[in-house]
N, C-alpha and C. Protein backbone atom coordinates (compact mmCIF):
# COMPACT_ATOMS: atom_id res chain seq x y z
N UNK A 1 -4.38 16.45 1.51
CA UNK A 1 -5.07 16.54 2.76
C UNK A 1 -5.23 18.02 3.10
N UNK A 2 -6.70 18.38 3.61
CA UNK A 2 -6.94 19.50 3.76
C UNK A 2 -5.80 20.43 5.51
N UNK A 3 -5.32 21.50 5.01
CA UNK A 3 -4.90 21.63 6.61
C UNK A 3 -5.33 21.66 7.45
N UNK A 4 -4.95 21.69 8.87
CA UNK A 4 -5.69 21.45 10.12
C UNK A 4 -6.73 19.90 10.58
N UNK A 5 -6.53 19.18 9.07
CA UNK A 5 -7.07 17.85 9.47
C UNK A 5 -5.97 16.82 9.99
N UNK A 6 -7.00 15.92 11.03
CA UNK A 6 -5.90 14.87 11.44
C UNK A 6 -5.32 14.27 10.56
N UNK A 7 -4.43 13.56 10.14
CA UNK A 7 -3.69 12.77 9.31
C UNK A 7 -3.00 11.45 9.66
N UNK A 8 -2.96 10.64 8.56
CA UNK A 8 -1.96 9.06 8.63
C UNK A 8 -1.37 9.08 7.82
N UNK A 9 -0.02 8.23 8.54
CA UNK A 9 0.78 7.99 7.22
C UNK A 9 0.73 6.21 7.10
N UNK A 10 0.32 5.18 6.44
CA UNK A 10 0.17 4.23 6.05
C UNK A 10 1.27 3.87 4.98
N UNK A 11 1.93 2.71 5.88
CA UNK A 11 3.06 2.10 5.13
C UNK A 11 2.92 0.53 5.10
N UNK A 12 3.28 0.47 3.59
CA UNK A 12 2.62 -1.21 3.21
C UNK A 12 3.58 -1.91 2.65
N UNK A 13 4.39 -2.93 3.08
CA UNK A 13 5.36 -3.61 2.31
C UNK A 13 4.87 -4.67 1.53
N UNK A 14 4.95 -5.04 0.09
CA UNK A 14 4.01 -5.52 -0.67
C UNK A 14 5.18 -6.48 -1.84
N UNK A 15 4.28 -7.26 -2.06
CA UNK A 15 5.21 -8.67 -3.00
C UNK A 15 5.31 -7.45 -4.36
N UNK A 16 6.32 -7.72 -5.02
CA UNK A 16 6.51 -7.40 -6.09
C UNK A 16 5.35 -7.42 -7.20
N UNK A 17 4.71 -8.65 -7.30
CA UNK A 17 3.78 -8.89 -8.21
C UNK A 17 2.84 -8.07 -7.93
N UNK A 18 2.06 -7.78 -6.25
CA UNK A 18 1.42 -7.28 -6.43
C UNK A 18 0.97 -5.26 -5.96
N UNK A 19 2.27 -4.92 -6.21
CA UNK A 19 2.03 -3.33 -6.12
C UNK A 19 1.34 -2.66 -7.20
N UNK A 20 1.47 -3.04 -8.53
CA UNK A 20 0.90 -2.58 -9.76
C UNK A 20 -0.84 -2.17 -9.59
N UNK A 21 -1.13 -3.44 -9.12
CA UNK A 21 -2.72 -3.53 -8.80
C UNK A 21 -2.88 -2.75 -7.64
N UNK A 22 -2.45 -2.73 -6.49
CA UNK A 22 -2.79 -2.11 -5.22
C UNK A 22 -2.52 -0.18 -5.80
N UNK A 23 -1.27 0.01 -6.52
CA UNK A 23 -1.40 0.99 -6.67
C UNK A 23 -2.60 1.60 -7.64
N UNK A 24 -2.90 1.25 -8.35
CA UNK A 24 -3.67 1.35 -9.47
C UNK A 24 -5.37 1.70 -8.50
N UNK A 25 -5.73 0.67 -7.61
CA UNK A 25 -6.91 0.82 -7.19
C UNK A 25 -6.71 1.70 -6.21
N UNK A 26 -5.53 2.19 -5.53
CA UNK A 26 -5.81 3.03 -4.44
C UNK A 26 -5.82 4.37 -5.01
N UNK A 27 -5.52 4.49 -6.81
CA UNK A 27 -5.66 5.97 -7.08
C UNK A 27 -6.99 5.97 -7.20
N UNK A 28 -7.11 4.86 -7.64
CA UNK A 28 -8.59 5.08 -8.21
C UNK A 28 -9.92 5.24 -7.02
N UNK A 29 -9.63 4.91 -5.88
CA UNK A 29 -10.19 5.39 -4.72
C UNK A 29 -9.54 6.66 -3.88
N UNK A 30 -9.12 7.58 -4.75
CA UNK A 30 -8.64 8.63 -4.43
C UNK A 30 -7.08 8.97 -3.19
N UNK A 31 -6.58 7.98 -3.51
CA UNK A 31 -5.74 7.64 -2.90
C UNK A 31 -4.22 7.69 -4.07
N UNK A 32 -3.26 8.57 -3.29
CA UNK A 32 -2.13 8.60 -4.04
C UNK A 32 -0.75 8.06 -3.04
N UNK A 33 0.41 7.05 -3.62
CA UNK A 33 1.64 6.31 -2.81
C UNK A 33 2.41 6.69 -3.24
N UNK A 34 3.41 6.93 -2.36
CA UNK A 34 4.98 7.34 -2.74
C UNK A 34 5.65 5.45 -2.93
N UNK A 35 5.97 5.07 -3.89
CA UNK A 35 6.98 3.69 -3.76
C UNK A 35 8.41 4.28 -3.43
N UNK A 36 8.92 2.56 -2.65
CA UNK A 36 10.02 2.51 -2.74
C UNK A 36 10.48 1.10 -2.51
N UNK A 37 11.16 1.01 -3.78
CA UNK A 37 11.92 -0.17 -3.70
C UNK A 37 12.50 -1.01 -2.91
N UNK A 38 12.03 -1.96 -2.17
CA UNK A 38 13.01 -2.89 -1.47
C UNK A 38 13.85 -3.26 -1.60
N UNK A 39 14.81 -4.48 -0.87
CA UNK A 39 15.90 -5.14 -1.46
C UNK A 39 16.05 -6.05 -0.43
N UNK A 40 15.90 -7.33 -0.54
CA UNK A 40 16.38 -8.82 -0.02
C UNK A 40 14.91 -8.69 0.27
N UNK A 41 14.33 -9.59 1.52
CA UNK A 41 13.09 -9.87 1.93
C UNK A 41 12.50 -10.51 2.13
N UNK A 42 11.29 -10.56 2.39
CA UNK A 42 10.45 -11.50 2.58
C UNK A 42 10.61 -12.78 1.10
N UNK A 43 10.49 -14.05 1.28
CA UNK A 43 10.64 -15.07 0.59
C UNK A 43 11.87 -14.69 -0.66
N UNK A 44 12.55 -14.00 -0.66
CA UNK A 44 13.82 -13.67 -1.21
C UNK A 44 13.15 -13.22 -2.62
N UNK A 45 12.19 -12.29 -2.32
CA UNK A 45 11.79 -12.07 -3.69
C UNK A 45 11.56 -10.23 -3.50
N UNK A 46 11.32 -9.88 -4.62
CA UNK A 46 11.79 -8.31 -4.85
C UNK A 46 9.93 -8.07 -4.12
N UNK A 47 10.66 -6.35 -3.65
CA UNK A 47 8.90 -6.16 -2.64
C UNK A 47 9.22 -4.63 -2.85
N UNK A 48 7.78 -3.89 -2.69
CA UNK A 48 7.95 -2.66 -3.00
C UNK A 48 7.50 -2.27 -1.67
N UNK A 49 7.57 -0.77 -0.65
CA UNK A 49 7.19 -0.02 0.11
C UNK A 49 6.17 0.68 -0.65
N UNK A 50 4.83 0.77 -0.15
CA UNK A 50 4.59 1.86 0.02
C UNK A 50 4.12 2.75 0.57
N UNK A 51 4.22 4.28 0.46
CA UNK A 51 3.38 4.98 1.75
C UNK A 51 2.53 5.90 0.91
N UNK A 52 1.49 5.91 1.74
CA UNK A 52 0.41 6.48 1.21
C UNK A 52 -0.10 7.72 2.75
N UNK A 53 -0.38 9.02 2.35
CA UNK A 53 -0.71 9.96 3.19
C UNK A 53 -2.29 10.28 3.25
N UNK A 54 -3.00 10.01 4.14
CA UNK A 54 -4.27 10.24 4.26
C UNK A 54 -4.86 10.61 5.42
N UNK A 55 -6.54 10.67 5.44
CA UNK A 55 -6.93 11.87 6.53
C UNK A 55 -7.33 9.87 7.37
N UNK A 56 -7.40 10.40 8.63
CA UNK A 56 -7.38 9.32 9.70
C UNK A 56 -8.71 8.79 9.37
N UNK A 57 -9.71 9.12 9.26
CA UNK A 57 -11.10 8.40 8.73
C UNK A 57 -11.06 7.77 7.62
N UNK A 58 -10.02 7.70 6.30
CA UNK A 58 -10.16 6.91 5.29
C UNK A 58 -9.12 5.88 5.62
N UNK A 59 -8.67 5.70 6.42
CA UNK A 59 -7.72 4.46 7.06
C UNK A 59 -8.10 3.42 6.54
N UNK A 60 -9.36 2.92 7.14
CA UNK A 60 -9.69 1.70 7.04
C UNK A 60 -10.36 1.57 5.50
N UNK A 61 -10.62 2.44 4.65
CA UNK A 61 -10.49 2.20 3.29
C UNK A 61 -9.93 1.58 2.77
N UNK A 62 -8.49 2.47 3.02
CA UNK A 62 -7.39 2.09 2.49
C UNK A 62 -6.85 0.71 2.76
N UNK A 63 -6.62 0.51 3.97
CA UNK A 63 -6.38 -1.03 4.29
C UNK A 63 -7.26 -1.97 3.25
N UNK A 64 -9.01 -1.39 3.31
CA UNK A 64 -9.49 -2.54 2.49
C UNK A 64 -9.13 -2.36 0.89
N UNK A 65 -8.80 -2.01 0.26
CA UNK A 65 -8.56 -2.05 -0.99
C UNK A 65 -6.92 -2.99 -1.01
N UNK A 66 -5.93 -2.63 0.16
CA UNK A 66 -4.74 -3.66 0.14
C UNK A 66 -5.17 -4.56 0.71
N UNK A 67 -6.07 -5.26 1.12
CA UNK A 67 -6.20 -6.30 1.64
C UNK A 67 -6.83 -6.88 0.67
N UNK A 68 -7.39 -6.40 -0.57
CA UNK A 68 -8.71 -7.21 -1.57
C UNK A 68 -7.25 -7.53 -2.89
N UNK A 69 -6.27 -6.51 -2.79
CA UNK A 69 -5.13 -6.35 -3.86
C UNK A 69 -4.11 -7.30 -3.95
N UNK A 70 -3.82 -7.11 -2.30
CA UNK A 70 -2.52 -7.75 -2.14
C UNK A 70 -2.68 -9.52 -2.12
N UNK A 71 -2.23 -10.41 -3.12
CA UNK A 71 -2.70 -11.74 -2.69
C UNK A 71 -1.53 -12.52 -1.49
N UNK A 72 -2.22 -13.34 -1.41
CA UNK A 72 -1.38 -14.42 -0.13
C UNK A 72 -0.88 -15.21 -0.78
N UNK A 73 0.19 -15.57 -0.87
CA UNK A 73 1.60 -16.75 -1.15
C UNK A 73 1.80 -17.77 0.11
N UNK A 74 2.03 -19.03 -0.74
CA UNK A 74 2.12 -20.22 0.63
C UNK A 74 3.51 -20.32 -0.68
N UNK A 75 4.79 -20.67 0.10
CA UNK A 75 5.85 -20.72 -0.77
C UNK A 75 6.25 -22.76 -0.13
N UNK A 76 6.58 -23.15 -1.00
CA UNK A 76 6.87 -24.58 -0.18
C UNK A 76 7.97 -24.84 -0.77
């Protein structure tokens, strides 16, 4: 991020299965995440953090690429 621009920090807690993909497309839309490993969680299954640092206008980018990445689980 250039200095003196506004900035976000965007933090995404994400199923295990699917951080690989979310990370993968958010480089590829110029977007770089720090992971970090979870532990216990949502549906007792392993989940990754991640945060990603960006300028306040590519926000809603970003959201859309985890929202097209990340899939939905119905656990029964």
């Amino acid at each position: 991020m250039e200095t003196g621009k506004s900035g976000k920090l965007l933090l995404a807690v994400l199923q295990g299965d699917d951080y690989e993909r979310v990370v993968t497309e958010l480089n590829r839309g110029g977007f770089y995440a720090t992971l970090l490993n979870s532990v216990g969680g949502f549906l007792k299954k392993r989940s990754v953090t991640i945060m990603v640092e960006l300028e306040s206008e590519k926000l809603d980018a970003a959201i859309a690429i985890i929202k097209q990445c990340a899939g939905e689980r119905i656990d029964t």
